[in-house]
Protein backbone atom coordinates (compact mmCIF):
# COMPACT_ATOMS: atom_id res chain seq x y z
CA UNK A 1 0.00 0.00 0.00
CA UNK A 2 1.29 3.40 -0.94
CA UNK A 3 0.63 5.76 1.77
CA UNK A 4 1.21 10.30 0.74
CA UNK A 5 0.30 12.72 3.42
CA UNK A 6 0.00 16.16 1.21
CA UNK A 7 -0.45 19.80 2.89
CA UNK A 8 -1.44 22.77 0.50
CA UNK A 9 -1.08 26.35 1.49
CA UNK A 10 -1.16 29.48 -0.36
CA UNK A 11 2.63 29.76 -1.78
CA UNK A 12 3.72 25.51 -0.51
CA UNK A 13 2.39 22.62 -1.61
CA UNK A 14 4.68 19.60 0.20
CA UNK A 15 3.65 16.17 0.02
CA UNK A 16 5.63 13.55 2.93
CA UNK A 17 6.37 10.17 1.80
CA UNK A 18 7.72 8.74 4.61
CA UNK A 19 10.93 10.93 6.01
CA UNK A 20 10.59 13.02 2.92
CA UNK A 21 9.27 15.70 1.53
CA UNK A 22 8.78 17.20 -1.90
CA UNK A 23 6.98 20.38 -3.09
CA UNK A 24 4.93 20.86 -5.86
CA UNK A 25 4.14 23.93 -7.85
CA UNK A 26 0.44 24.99 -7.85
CA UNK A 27 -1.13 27.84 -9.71
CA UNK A 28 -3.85 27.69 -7.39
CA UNK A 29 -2.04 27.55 -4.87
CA UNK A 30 0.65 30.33 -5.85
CA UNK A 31 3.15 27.85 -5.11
CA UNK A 32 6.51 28.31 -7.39
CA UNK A 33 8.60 25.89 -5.42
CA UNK A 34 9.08 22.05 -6.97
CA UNK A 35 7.63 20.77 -10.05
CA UNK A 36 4.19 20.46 -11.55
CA UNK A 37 2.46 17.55 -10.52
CA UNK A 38 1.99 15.88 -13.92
CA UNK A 39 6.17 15.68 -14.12
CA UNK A 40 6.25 13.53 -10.66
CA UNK A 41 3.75 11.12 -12.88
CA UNK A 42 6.58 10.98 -15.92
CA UNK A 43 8.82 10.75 -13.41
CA UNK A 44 7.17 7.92 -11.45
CA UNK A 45 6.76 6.00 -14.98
CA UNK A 46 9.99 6.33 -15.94
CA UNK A 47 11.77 4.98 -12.50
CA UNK A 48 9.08 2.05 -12.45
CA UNK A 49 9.49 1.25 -16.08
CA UNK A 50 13.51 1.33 -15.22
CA UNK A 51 13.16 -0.76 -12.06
CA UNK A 52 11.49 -3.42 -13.93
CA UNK A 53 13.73 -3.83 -16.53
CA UNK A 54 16.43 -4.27 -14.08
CA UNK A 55 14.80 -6.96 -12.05
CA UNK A 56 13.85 -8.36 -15.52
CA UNK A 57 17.70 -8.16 -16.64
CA UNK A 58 19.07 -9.73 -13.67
CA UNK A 59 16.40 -12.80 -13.79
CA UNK A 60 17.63 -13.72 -17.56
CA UNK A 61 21.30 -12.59 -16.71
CA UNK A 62 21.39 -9.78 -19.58
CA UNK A 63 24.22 -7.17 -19.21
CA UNK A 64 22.07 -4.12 -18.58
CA UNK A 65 24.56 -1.55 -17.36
CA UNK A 66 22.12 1.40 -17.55
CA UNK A 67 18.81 2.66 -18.65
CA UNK A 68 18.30 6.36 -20.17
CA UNK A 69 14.34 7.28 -20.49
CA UNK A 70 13.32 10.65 -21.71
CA UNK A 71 8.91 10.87 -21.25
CA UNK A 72 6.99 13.65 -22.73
CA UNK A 73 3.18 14.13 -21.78
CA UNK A 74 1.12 15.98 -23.79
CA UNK A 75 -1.97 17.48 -21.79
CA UNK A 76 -5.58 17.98 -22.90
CA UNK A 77 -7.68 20.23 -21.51
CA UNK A 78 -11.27 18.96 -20.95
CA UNK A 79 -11.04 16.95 -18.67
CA UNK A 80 -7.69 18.98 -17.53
CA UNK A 81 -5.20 15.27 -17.96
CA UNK A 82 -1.98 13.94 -19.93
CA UNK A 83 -3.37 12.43 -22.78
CA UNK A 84 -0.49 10.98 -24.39
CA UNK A 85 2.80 9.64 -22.99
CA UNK A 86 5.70 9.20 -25.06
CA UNK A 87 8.77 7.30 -23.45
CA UNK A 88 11.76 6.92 -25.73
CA UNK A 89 14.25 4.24 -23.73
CA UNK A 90 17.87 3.36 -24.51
CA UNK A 91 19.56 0.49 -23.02
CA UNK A 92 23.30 0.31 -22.61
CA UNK A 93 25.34 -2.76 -21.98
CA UNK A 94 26.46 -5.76 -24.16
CA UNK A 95 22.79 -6.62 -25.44
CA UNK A 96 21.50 -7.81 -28.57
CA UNK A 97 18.55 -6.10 -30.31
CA UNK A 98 16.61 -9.05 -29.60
CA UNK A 99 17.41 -8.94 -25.70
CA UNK A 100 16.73 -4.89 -25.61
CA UNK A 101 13.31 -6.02 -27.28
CA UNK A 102 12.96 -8.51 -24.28
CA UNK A 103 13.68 -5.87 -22.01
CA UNK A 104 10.61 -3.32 -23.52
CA UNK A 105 8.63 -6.03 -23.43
CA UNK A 106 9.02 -7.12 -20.06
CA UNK A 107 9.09 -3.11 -19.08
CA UNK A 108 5.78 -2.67 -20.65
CA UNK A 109 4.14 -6.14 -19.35
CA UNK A 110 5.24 -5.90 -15.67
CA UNK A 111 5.35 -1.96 -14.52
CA UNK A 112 2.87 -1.11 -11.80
CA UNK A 113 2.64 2.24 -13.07
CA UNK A 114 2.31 2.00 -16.75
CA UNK A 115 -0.10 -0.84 -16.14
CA UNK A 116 -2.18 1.86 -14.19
CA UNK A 117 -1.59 4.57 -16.63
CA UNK A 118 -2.97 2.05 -19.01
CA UNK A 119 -6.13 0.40 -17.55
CA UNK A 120 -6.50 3.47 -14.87
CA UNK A 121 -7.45 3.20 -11.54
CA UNK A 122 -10.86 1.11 -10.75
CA UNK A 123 -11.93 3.30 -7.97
CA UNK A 124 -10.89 7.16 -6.54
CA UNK A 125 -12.72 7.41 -3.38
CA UNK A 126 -12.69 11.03 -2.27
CA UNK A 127 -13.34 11.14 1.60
CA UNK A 128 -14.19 14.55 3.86
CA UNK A 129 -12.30 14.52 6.95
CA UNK A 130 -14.18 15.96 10.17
């Protein structure tokens, strides 16, 4: 279970995850310190996607020294989303293009977040604290 405890003022937007926190930028919160939300979700694809891989590489013994990922989102407005993701990924080590096409595969089968991203999220419950 992933567990974020967020507070929004006017001017700070911090969210804690566990002994850490990280600030967000807000317009409607006239917050200019962090980033925007929507790059913490690139972000969060891009380490999953990455951390898969790796677990993926060491299970089938490939020599996957490192993984560069560069996302894009491209927003829409109504509703206000990212409606397209584009990840380019480069693998470096001594792989064949077949194992590097192992390796997307098994990125784009097995990561928590693009498989949410994906099929989105079966239920947002939205709860008003007392």
């Amino acid at each position: 279970m992933a567990r974020v405890e967020l507070i929004a003022q006017r001017g700070r937007v911090e969210a804690r995850i566990g002994e850490d926190t990280i600030f967000f930028r807000s317009s409607g919160a006239e917050s200019e310190v962090g980033h925007w939300p929507t790059e913490y979700i690139l972000a969060a694809l891009g380490s999953c996607f990455a951390g898969t891989v790796f677990a993926y590489a060491k299970t089938k013994n490939f020599p996957l020294e490192k993984v560069t990922i560069s996302l894009e989102g491209e927003l829409a407005s109504a509703p206000s989303r990212i409606a397209r993701i584009t990840m380019e990924v480069e693998f470096t080590g001594n792989l064949t293009r077949e194992e590097k096409e192992r390796l997307l595969t098994a990125g784009e089968r097995a990561c928590t977040v693009m498989n949410t991203l994906k099929g989105g999220v079966e239920d947002v419950k939205t709860l008003l604290r007392d």
